[in-house]
PDB file of N, CA and C in Angstrom:
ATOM      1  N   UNK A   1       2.265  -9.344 -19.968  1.00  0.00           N
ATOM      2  CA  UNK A   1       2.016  -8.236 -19.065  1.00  0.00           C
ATOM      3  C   UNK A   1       1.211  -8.730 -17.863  1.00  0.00           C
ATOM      4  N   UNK A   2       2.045  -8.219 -16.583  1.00  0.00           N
ATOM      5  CA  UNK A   2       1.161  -8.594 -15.560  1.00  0.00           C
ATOM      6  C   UNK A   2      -0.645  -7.837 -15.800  1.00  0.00           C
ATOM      7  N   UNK A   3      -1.479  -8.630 -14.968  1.00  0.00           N
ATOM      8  CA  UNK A   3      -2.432  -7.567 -14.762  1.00  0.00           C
ATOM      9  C   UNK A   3      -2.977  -6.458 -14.362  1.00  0.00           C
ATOM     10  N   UNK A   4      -2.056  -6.034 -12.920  1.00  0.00           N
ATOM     11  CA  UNK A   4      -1.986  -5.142 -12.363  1.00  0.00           C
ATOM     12  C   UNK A   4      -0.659  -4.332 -12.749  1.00  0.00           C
ATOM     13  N   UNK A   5       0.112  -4.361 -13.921  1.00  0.00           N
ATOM     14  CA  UNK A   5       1.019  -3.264 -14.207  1.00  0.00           C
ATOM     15  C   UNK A   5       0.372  -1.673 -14.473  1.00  0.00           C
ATOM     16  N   UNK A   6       1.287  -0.621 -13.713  1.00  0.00           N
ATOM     17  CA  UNK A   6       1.007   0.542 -14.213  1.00  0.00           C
ATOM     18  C   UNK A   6      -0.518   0.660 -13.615  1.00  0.00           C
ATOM     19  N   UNK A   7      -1.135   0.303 -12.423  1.00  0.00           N
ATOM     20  CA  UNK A   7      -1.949   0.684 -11.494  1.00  0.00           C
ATOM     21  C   UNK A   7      -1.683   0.842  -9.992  1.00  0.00           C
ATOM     22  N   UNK A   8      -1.882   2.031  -9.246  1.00  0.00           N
ATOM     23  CA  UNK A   8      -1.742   2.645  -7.993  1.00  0.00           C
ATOM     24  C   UNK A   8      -2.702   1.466  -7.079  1.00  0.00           C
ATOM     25  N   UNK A   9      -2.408   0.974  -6.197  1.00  0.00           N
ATOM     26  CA  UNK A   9      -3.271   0.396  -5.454  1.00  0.00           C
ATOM     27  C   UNK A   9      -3.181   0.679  -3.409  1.00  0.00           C
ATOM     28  N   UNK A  10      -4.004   1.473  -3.309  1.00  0.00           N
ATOM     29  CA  UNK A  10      -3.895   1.942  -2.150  1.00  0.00           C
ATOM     30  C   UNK A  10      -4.304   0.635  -1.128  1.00  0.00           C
ATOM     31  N   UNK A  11      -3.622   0.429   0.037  1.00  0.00           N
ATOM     32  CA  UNK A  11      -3.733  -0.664   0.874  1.00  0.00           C
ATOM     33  C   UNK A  11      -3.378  -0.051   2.335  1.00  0.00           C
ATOM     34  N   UNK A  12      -4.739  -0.447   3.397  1.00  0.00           N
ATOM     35  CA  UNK A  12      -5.077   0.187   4.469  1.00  0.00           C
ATOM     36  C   UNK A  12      -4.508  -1.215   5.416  1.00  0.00           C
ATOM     37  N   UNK A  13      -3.915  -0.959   6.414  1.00  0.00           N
ATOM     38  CA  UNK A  13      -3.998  -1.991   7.050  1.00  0.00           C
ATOM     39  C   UNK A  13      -2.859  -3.098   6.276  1.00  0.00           C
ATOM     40  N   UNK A  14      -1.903  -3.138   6.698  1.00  0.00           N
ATOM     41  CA  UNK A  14      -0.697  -3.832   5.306  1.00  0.00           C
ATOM     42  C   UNK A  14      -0.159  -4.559   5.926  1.00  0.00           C
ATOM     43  N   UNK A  15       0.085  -4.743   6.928  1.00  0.00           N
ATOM     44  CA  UNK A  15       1.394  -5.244   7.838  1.00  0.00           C
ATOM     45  C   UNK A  15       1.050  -6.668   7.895  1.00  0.00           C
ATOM     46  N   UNK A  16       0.132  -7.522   8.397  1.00  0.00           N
ATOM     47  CA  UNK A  16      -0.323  -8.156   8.519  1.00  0.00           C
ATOM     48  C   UNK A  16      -1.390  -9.037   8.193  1.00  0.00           C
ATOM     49  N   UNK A  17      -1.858 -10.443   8.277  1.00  0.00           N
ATOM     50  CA  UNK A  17      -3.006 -11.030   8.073  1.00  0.00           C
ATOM     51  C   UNK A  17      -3.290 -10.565   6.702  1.00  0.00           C
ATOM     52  N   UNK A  18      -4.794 -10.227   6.659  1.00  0.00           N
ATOM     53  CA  UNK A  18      -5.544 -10.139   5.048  1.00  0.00           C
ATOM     54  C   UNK A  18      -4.760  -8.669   4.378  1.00  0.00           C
ATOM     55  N   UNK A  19      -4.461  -8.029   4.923  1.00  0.00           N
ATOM     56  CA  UNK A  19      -3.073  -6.966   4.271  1.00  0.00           C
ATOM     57  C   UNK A  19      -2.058  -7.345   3.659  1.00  0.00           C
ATOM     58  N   UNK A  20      -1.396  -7.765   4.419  1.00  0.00           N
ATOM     59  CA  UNK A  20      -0.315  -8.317   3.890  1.00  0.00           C
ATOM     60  C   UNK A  20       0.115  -9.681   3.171  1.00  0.00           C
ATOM     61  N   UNK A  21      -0.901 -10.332   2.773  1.00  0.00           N
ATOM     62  CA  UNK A  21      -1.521 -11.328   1.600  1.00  0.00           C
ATOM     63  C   UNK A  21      -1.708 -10.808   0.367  1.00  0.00           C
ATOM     64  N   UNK A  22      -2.757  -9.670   0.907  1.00  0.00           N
ATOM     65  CA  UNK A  22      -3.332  -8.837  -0.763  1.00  0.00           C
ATOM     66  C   UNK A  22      -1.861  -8.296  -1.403  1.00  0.00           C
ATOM     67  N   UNK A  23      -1.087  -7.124  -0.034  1.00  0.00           N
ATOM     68  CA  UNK A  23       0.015  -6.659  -0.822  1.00  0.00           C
ATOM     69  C   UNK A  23       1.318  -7.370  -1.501  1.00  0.00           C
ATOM     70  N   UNK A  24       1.065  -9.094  -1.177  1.00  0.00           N
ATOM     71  CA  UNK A  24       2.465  -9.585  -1.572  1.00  0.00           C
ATOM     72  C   UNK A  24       1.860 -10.227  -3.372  1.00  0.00           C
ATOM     73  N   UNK A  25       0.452 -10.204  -3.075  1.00  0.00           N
ATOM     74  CA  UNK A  25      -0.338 -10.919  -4.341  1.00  0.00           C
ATOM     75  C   UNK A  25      -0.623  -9.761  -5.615  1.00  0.00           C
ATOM     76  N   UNK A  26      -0.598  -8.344  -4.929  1.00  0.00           N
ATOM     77  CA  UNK A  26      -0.973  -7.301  -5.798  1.00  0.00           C
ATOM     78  C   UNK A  26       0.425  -6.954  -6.265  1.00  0.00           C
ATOM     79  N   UNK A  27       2.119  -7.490  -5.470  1.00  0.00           N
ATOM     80  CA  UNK A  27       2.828  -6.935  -5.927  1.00  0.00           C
ATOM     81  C   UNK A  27       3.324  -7.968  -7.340  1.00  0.00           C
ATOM     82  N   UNK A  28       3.214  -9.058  -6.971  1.00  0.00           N
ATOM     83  CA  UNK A  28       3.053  -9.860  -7.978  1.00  0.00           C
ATOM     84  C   UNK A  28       2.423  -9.982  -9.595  1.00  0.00           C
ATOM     85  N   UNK A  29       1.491  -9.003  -8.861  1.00  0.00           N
ATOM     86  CA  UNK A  29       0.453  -9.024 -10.516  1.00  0.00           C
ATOM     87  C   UNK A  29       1.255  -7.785 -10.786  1.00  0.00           C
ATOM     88  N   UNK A  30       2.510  -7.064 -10.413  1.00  0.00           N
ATOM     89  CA  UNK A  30       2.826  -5.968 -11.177  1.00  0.00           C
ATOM     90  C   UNK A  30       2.318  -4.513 -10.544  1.00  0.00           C
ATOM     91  N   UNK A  31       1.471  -4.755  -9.361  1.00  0.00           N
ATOM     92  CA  UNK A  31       1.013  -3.324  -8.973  1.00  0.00           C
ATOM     93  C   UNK A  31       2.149  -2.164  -8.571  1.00  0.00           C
ATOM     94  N   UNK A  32       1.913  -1.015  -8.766  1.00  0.00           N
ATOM     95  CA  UNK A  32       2.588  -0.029  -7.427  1.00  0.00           C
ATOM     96  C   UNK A  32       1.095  -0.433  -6.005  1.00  0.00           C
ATOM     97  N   UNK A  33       2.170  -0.434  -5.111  1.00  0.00           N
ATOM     98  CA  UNK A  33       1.452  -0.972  -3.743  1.00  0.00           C
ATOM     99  C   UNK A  33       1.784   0.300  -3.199  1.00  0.00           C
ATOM    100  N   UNK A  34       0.851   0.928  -2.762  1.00  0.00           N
ATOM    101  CA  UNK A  34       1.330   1.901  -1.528  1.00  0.00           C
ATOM    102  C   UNK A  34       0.288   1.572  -0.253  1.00  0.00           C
ATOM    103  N   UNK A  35       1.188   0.889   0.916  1.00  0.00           N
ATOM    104  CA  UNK A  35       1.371   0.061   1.739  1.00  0.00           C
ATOM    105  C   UNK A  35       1.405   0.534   2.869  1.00  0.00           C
ATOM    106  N   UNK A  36       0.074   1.036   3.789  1.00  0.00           N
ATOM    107  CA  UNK A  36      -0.240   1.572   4.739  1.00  0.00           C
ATOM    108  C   UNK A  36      -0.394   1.319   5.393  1.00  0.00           C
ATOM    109  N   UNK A  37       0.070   1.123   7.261  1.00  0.00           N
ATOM    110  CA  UNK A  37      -0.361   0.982   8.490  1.00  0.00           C
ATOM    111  C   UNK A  37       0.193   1.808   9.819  1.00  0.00           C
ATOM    112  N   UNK A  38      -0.199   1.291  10.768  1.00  0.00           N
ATOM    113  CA  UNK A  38       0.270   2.359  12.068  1.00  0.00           C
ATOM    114  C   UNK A  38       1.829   1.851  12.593  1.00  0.00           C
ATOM    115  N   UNK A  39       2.201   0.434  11.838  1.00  0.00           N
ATOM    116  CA  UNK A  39       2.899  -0.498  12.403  1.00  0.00           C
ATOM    117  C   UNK A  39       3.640  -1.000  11.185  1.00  0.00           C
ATOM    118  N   UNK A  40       4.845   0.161  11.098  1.00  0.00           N
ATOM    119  CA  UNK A  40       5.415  -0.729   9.706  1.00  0.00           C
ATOM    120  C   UNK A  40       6.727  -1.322   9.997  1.00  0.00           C
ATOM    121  N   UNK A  41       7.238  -1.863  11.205  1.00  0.00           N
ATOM    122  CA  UNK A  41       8.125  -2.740  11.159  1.00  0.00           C
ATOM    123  C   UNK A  41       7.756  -4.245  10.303  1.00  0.00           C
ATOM    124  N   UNK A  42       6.769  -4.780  10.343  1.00  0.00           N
ATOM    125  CA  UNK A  42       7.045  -5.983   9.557  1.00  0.00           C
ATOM    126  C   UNK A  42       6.796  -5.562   8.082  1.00  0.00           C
ATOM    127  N   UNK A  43       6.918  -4.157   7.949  1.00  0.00           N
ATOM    128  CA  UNK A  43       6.642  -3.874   6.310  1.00  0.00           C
ATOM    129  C   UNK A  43       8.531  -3.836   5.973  1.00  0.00           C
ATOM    130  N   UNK A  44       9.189  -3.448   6.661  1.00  0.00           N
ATOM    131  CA  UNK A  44      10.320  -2.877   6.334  1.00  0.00           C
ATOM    132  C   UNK A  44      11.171  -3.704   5.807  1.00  0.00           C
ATOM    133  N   UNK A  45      11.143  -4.918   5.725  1.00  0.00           N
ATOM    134  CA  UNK A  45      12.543  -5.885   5.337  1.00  0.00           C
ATOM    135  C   UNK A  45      11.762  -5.599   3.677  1.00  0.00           C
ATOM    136  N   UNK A  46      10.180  -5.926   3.372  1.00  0.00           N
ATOM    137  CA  UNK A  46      10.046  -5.605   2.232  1.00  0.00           C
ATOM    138  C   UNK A  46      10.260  -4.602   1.142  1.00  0.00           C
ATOM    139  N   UNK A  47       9.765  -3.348   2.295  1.00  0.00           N
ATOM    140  CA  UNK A  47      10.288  -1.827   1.602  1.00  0.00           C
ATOM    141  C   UNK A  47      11.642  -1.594   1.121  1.00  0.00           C
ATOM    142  N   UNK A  48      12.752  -2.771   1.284  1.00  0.00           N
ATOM    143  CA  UNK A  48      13.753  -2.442   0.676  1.00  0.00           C
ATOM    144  C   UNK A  48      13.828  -3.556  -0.608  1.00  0.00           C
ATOM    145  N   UNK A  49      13.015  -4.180  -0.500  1.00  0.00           N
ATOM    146  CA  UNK A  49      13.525  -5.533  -1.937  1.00  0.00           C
ATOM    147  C   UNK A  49      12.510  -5.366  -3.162  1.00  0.00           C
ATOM    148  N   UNK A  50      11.605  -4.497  -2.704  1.00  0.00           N
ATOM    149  CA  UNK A  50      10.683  -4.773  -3.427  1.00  0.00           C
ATOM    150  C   UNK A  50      10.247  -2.860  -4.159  1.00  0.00           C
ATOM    151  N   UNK A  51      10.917  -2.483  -5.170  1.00  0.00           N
ATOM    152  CA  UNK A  51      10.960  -0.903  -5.521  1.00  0.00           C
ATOM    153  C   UNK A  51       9.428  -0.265  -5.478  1.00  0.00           C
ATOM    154  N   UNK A  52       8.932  -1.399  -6.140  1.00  0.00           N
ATOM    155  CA  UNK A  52       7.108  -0.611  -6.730  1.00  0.00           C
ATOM    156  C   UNK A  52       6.060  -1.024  -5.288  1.00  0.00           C
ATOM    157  N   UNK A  53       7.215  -1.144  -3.976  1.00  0.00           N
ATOM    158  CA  UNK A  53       6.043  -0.770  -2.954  1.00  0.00           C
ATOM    159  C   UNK A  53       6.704   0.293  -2.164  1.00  0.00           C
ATOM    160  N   UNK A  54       5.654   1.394  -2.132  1.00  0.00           N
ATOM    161  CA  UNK A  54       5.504   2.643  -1.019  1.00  0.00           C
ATOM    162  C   UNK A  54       5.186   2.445   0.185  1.00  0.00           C
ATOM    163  N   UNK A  55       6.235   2.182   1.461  1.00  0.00           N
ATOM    164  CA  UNK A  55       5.265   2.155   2.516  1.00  0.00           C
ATOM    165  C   UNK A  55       5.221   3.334   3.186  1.00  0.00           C
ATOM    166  N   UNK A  56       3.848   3.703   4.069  1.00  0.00           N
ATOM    167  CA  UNK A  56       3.581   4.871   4.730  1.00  0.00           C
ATOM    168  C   UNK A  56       2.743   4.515   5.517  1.00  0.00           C
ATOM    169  N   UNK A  57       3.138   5.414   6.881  1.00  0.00           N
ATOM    170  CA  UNK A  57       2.668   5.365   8.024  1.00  0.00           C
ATOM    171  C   UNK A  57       1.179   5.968   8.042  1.00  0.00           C
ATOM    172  N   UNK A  58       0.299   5.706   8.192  1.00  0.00           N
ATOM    173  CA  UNK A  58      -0.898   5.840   7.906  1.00  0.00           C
ATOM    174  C   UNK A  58      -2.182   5.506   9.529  1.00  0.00           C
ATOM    175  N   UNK A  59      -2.948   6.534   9.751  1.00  0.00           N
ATOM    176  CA  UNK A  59      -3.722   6.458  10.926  1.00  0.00           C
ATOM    177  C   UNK A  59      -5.193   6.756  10.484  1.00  0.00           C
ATOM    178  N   UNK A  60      -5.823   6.265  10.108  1.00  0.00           N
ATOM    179  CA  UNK A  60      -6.656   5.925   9.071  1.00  0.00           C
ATOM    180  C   UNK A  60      -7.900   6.842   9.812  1.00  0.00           C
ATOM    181  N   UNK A  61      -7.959   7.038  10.911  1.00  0.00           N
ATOM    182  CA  UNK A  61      -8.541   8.377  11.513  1.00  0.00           C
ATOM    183  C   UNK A  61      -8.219   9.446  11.749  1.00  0.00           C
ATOM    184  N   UNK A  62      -7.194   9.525  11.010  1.00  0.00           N
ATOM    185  CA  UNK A  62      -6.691  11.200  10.530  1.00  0.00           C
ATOM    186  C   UNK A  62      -6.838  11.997   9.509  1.00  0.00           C
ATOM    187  N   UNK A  63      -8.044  12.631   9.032  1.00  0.00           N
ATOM    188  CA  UNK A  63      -8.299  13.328   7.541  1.00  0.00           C
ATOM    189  C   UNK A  63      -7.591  13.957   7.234  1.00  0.00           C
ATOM    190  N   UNK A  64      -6.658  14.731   8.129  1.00  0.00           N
ATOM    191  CA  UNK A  64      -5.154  15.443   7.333  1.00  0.00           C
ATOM    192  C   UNK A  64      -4.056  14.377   6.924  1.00  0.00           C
ATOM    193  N   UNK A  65      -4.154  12.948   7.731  1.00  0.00           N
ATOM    194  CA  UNK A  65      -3.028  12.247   6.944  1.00  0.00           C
ATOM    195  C   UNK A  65      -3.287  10.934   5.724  1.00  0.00           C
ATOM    196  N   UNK A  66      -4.689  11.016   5.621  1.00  0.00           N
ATOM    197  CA  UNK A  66      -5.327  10.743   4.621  1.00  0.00           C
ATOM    198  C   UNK A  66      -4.816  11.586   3.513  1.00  0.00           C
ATOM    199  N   UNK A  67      -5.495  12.959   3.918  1.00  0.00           N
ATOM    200  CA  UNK A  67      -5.905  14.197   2.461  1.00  0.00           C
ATOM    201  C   UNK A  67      -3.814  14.183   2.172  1.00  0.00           C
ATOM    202  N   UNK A  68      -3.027  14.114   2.704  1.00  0.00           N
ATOM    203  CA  UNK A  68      -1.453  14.443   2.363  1.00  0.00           C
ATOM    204  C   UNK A  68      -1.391  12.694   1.688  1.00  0.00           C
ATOM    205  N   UNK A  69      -1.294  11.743   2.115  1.00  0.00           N
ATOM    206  CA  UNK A  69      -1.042  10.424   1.520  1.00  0.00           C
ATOM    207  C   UNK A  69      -1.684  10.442   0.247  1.00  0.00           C
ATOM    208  N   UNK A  70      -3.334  11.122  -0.107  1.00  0.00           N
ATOM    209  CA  UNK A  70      -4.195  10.957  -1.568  1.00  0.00           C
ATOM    210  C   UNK A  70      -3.762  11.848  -2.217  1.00  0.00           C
ATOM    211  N   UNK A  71      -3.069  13.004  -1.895  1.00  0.00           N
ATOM    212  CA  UNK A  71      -1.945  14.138  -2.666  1.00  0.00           C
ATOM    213  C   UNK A  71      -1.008  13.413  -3.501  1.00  0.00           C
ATOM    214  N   UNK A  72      -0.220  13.099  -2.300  1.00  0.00           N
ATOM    215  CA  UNK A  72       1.516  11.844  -2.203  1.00  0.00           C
ATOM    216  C   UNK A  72       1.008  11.032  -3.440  1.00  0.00           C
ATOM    217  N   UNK A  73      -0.442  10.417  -3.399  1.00  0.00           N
ATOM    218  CA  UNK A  73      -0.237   9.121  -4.604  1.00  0.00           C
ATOM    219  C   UNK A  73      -0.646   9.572  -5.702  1.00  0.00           C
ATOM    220  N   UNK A  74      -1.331  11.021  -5.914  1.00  0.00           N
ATOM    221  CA  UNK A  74      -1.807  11.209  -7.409  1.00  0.00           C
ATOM    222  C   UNK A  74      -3.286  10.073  -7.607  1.00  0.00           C
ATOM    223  N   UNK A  75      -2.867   9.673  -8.864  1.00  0.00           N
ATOM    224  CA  UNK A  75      -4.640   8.669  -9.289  1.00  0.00           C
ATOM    225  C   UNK A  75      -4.200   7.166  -8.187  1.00  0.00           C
ATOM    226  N   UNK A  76      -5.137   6.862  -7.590  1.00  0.00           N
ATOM    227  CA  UNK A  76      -5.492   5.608  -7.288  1.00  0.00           C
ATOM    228  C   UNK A  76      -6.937   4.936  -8.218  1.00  0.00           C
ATOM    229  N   UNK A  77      -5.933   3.689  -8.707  1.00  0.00           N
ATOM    230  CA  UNK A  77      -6.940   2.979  -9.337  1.00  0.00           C
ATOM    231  C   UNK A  77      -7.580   1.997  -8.232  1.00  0.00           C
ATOM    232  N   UNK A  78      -6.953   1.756  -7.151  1.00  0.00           N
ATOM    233  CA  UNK A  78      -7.904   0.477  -6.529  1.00  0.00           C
ATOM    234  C   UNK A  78      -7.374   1.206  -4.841  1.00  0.00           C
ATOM    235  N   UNK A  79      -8.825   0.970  -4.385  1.00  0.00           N
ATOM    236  CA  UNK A  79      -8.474   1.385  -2.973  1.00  0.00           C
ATOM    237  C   UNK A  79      -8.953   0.157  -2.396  1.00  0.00           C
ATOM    238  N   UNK A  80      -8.241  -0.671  -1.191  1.00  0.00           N
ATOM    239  CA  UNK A  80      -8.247  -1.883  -0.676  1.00  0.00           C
ATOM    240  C   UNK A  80      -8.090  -1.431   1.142  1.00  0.00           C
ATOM    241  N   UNK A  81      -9.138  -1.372   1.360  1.00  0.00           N
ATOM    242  CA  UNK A  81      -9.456  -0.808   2.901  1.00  0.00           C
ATOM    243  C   UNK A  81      -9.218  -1.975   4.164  1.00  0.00           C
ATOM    244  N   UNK A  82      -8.274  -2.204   4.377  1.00  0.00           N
ATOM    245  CA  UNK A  82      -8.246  -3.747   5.497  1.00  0.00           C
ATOM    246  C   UNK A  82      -8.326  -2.972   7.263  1.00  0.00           C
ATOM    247  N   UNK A  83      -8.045  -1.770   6.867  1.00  0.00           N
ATOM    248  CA  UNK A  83      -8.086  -1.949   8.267  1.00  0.00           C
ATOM    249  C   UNK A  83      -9.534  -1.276   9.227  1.00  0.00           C
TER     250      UNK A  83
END
């Protein structure tokens, strides 16, 4: 069993650099990734190969699109703030 199977892991800032390291390493250990930035073209070739990642457009200074995304995911076990 991976380590991260069957845990929600919220990820701010995804697309790129220290984001998009954590999310290719968290998808590995088995996580659901839900895979957040303002800029998800370089998320998209992934969002199709890879099932157990969620990506969503995310503006991380928006408390209404926060409070609808922490709805959308139910329990988050790990919140990973990059951006």
């Amino acid at each position: 069993m991976k380590r991260l199977q069957n845990k929600n892991i919220l990820l701010t800032a995804a697309a790129q650099g220290i984001g998009r390291a954590s999310l290719l390493r968290f998808l590995e250990e088995g996580a659901t990734v839900w895979a957040t930035d303002i800029n998800l073209k370089p998320l998209e070739a992934l969002n199709h190969s890879e099932k157990q990642l969620k990506v969503r457009k995310l503006d991380v200074c928006d408390p209404d699109s926060i409070a609808k995304l922490i709805e959308e995911i139910g329990t988050i076990d790990v919140l990973f703030n990059c951006a």
